[in-house]
PDB file of N, CA and C in Angstrom:
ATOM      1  N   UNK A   1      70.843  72.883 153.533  1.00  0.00           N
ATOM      2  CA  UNK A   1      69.525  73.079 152.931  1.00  0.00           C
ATOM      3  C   UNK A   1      69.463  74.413 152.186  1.00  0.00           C
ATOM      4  N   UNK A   2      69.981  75.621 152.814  1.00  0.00           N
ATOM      5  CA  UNK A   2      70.129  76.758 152.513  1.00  0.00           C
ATOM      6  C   UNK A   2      70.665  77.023 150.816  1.00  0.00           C
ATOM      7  N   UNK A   3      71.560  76.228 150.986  1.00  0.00           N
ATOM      8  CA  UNK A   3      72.760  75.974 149.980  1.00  0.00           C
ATOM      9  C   UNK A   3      72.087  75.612 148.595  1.00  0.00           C
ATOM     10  N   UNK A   4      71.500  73.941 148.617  1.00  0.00           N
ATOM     11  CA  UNK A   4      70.391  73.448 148.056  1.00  0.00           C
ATOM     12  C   UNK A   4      69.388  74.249 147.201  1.00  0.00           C
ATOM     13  N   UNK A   5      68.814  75.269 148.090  1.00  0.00           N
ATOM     14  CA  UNK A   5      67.528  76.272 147.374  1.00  0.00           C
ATOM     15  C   UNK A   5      68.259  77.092 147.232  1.00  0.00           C
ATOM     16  N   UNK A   6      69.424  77.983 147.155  1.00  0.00           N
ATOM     17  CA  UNK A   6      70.175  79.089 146.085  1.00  0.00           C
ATOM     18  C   UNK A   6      70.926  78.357 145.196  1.00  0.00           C
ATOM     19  N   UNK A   7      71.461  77.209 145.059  1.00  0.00           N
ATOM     20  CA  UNK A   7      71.276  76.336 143.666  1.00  0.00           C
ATOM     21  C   UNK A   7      70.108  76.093 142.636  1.00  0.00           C
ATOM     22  N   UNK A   8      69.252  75.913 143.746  1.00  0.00           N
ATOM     23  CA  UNK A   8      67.916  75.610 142.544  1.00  0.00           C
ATOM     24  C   UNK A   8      67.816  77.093 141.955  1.00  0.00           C
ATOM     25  N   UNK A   9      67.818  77.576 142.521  1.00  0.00           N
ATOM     26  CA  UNK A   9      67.259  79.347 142.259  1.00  0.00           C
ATOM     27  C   UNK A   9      67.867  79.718 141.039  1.00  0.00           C
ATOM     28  N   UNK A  10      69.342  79.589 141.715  1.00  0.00           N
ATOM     29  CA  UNK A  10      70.240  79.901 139.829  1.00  0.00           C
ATOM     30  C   UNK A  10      70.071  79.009 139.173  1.00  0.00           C
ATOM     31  N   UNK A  11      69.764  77.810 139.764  1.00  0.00           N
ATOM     32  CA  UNK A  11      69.627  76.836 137.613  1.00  0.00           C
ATOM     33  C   UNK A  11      68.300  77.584 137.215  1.00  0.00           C
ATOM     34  N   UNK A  12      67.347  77.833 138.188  1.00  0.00           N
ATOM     35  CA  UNK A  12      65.972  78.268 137.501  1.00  0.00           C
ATOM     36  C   UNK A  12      66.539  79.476 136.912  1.00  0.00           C
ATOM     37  N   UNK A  13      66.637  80.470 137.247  1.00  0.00           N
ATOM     38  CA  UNK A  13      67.042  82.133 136.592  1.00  0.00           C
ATOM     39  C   UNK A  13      68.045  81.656 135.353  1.00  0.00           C
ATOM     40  N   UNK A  14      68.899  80.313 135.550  1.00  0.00           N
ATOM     41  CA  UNK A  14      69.634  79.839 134.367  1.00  0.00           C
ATOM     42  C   UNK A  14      68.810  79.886 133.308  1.00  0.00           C
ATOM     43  N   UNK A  15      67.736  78.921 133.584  1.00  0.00           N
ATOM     44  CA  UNK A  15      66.629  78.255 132.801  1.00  0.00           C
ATOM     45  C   UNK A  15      66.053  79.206 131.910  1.00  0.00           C
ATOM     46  N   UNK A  16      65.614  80.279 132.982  1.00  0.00           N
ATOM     47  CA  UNK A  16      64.903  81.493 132.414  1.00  0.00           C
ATOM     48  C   UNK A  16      65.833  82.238 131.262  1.00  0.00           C
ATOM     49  N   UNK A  17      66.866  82.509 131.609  1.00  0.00           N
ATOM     50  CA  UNK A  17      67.501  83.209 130.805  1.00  0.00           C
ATOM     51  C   UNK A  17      67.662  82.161 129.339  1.00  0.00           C
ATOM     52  N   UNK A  18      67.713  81.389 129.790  1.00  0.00           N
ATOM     53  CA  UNK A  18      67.648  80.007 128.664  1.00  0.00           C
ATOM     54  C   UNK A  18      66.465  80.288 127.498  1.00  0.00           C
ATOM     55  N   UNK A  19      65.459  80.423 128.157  1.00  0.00           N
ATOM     56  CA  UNK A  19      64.282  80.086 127.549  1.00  0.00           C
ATOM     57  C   UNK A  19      64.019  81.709 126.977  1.00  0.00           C
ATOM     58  N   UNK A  20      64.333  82.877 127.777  1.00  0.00           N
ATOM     59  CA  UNK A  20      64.411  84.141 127.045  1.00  0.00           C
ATOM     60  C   UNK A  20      65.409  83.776 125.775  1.00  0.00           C
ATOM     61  N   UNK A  21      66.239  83.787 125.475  1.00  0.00           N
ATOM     62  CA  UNK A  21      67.278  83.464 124.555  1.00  0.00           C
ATOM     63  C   UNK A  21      66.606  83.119 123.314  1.00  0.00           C
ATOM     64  N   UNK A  22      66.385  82.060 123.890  1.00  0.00           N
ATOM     65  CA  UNK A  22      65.566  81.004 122.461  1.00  0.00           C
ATOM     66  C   UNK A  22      64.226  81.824 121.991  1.00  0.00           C
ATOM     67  N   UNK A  23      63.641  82.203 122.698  1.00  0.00           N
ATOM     68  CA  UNK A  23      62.718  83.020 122.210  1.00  0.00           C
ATOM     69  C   UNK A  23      62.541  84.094 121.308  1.00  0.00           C
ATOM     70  N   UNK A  24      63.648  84.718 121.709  1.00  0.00           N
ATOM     71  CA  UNK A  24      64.406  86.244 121.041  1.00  0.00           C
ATOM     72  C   UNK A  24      64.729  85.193 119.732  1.00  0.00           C
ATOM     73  N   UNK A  25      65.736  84.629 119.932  1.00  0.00           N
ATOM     74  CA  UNK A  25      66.018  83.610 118.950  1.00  0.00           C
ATOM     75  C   UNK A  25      65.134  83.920 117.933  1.00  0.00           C
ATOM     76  N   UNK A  26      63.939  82.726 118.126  1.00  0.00           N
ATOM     77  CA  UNK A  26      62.598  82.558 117.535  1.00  0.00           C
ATOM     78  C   UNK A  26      62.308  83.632 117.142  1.00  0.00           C
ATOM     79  N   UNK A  27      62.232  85.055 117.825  1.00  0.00           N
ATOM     80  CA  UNK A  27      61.478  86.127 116.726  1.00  0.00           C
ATOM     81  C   UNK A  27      62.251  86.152 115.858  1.00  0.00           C
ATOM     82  N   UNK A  28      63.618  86.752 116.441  1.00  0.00           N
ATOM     83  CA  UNK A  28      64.308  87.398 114.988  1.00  0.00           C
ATOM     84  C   UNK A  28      64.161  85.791 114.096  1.00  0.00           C
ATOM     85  N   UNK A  29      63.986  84.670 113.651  1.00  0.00           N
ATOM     86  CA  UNK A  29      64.030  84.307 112.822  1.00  0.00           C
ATOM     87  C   UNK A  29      62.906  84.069 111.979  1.00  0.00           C
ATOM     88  N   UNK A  30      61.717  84.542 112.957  1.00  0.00           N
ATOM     89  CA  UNK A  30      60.392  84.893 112.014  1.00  0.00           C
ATOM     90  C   UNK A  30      60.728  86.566 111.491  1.00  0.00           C
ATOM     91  N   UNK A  31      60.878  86.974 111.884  1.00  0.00           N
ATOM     92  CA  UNK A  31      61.129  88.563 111.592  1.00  0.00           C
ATOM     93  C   UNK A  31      62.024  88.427 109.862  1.00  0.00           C
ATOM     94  N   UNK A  32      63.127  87.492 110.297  1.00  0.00           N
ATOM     95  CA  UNK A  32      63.544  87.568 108.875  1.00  0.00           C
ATOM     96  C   UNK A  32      63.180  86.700 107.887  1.00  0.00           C
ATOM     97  N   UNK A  33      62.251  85.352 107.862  1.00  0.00           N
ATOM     98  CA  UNK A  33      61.459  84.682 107.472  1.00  0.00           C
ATOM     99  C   UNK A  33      60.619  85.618 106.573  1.00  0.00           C
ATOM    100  N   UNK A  34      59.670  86.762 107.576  1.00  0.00           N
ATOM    101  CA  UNK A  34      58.769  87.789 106.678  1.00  0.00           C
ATOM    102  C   UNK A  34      59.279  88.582 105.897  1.00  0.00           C
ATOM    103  N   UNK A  35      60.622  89.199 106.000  1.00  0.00           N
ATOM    104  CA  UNK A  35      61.338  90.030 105.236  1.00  0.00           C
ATOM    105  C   UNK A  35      61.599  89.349 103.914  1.00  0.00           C
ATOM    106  N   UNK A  36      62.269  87.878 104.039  1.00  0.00           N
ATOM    107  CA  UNK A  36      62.001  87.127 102.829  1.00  0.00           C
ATOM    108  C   UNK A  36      61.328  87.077 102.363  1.00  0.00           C
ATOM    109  N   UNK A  37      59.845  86.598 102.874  1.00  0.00           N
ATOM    110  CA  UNK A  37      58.358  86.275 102.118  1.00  0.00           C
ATOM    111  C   UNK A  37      58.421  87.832 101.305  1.00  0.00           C
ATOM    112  N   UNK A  38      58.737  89.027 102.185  1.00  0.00           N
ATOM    113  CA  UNK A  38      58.123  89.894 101.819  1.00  0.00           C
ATOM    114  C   UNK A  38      59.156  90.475 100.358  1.00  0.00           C
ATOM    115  N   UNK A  39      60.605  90.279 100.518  1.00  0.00           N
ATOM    116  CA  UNK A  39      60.755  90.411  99.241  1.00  0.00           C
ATOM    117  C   UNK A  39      61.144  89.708  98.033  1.00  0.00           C
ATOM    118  N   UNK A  40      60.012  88.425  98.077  1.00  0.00           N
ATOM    119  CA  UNK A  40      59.762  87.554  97.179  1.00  0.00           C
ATOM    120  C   UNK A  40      58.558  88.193  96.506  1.00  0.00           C
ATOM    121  N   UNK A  41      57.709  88.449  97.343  1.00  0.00           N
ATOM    122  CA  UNK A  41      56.257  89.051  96.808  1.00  0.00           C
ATOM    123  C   UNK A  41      56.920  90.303  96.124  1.00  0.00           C
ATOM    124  N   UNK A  42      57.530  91.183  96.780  1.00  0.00           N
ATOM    125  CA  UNK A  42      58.044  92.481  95.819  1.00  0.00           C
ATOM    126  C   UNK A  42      58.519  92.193  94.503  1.00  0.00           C
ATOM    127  N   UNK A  43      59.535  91.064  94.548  1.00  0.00           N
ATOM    128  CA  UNK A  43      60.522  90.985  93.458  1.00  0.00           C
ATOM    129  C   UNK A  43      60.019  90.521  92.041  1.00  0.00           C
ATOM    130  N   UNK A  44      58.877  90.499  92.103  1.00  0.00           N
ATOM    131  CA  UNK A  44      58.475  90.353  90.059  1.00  0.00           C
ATOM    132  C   UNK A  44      57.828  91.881  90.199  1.00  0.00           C
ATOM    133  N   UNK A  45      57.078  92.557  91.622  1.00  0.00           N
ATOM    134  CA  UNK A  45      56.922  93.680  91.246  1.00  0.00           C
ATOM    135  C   UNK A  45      57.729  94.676  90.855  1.00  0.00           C
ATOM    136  N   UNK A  46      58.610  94.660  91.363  1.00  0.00           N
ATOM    137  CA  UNK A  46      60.490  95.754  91.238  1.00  0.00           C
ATOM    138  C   UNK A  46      60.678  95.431  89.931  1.00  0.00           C
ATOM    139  N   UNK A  47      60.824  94.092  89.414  1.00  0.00           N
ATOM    140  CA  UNK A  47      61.428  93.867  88.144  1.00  0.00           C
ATOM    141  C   UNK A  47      60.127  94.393  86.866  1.00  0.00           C
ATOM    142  N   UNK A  48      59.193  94.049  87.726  1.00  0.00           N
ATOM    143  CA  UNK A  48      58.044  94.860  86.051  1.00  0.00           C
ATOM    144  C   UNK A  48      58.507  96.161  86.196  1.00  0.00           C
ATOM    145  N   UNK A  49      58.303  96.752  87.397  1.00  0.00           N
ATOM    146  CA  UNK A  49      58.410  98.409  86.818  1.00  0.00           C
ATOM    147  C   UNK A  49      59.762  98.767  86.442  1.00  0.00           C
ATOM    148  N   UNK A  50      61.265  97.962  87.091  1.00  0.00           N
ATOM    149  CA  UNK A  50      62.445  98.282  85.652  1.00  0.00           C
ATOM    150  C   UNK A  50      62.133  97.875  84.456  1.00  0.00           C
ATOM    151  N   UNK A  51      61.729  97.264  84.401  1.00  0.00           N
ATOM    152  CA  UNK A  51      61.217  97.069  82.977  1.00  0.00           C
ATOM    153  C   UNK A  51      60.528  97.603  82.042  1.00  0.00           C
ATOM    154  N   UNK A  52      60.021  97.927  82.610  1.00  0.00           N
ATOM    155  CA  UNK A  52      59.155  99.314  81.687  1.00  0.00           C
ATOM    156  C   UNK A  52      59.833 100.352  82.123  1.00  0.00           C
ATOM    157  N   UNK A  53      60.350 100.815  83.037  1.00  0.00           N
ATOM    158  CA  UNK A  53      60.817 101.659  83.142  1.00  0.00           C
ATOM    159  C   UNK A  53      61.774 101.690  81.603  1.00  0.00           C
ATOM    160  N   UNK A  54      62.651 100.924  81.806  1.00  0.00           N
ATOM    161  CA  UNK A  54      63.871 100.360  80.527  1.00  0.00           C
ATOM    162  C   UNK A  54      62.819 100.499  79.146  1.00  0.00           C
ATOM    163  N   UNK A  55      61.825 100.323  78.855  1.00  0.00           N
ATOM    164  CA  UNK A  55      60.984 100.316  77.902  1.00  0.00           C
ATOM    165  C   UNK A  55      60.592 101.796  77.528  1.00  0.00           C
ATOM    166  N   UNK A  56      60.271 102.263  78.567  1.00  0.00           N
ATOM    167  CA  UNK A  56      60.036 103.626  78.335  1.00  0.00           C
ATOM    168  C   UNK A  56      61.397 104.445  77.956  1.00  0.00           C
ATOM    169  N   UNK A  57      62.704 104.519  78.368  1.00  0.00           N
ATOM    170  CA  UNK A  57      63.644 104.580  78.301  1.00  0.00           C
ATOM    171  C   UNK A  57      64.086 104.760  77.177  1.00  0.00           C
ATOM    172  N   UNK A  58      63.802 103.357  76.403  1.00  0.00           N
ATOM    173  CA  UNK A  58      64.705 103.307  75.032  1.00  0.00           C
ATOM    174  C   UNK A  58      64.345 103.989  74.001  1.00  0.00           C
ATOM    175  N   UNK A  59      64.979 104.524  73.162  1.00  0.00           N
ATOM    176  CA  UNK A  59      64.653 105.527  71.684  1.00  0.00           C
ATOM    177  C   UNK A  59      63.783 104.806  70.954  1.00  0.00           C
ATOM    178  N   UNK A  60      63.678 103.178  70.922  1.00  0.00           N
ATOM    179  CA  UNK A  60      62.851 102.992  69.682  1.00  0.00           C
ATOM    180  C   UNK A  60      61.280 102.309  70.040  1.00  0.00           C
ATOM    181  N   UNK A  61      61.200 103.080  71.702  1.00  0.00           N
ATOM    182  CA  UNK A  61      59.843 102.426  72.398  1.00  0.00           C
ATOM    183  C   UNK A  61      58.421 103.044  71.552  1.00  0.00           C
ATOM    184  N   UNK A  62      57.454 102.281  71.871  1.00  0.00           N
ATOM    185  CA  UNK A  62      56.086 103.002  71.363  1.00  0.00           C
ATOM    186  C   UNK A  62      55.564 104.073  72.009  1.00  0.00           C
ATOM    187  N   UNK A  63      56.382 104.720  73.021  1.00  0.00           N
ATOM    188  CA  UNK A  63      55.717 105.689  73.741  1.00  0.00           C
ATOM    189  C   UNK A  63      55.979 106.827  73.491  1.00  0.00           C
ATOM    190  N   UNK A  64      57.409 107.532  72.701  1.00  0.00           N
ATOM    191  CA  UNK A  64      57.712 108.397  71.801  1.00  0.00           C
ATOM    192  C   UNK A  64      56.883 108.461  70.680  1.00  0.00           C
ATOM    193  N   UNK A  65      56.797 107.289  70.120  1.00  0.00           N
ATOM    194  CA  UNK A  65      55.817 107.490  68.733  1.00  0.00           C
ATOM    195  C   UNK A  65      55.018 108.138  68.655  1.00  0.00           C
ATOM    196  N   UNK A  66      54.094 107.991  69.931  1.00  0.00           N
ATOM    197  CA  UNK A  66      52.745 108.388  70.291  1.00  0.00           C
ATOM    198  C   UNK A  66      52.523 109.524  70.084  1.00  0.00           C
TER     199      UNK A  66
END
């Protein structure tokens, strides 16, 4: 009987560690999910300001003229 309930015990603490796992799992793959979202939303912003940046940059921009 003894035997029986320190079997169950470790499949449960198995279980647990099981279910910690997957969890951790689960964040980090929202964690990098948002990092994506987040530099999708950046990435037309990054590219306007090289861009003007590059605009401002060049010798034959309108901002020398000025």
């Amino acid at each position: 009987m003894l035997l029986l309930q320190l079997l169950i015990q470790l499949l449960l603490l198995l279980l647990l560690q099981l279910l910690l796992l997957l969890l951790l799992l689960l964040l980090l793959l929202l964690l990098l999910l948002l990092l994506l979202l987040l530099l999708l939303l950046l990435l037309p912003l990054l590219l306007l300001l090289l861009s003007l940046l590059l605009l401002t940059q060049q010798p034959g921009s309108r901002m020398l003229h000025d």
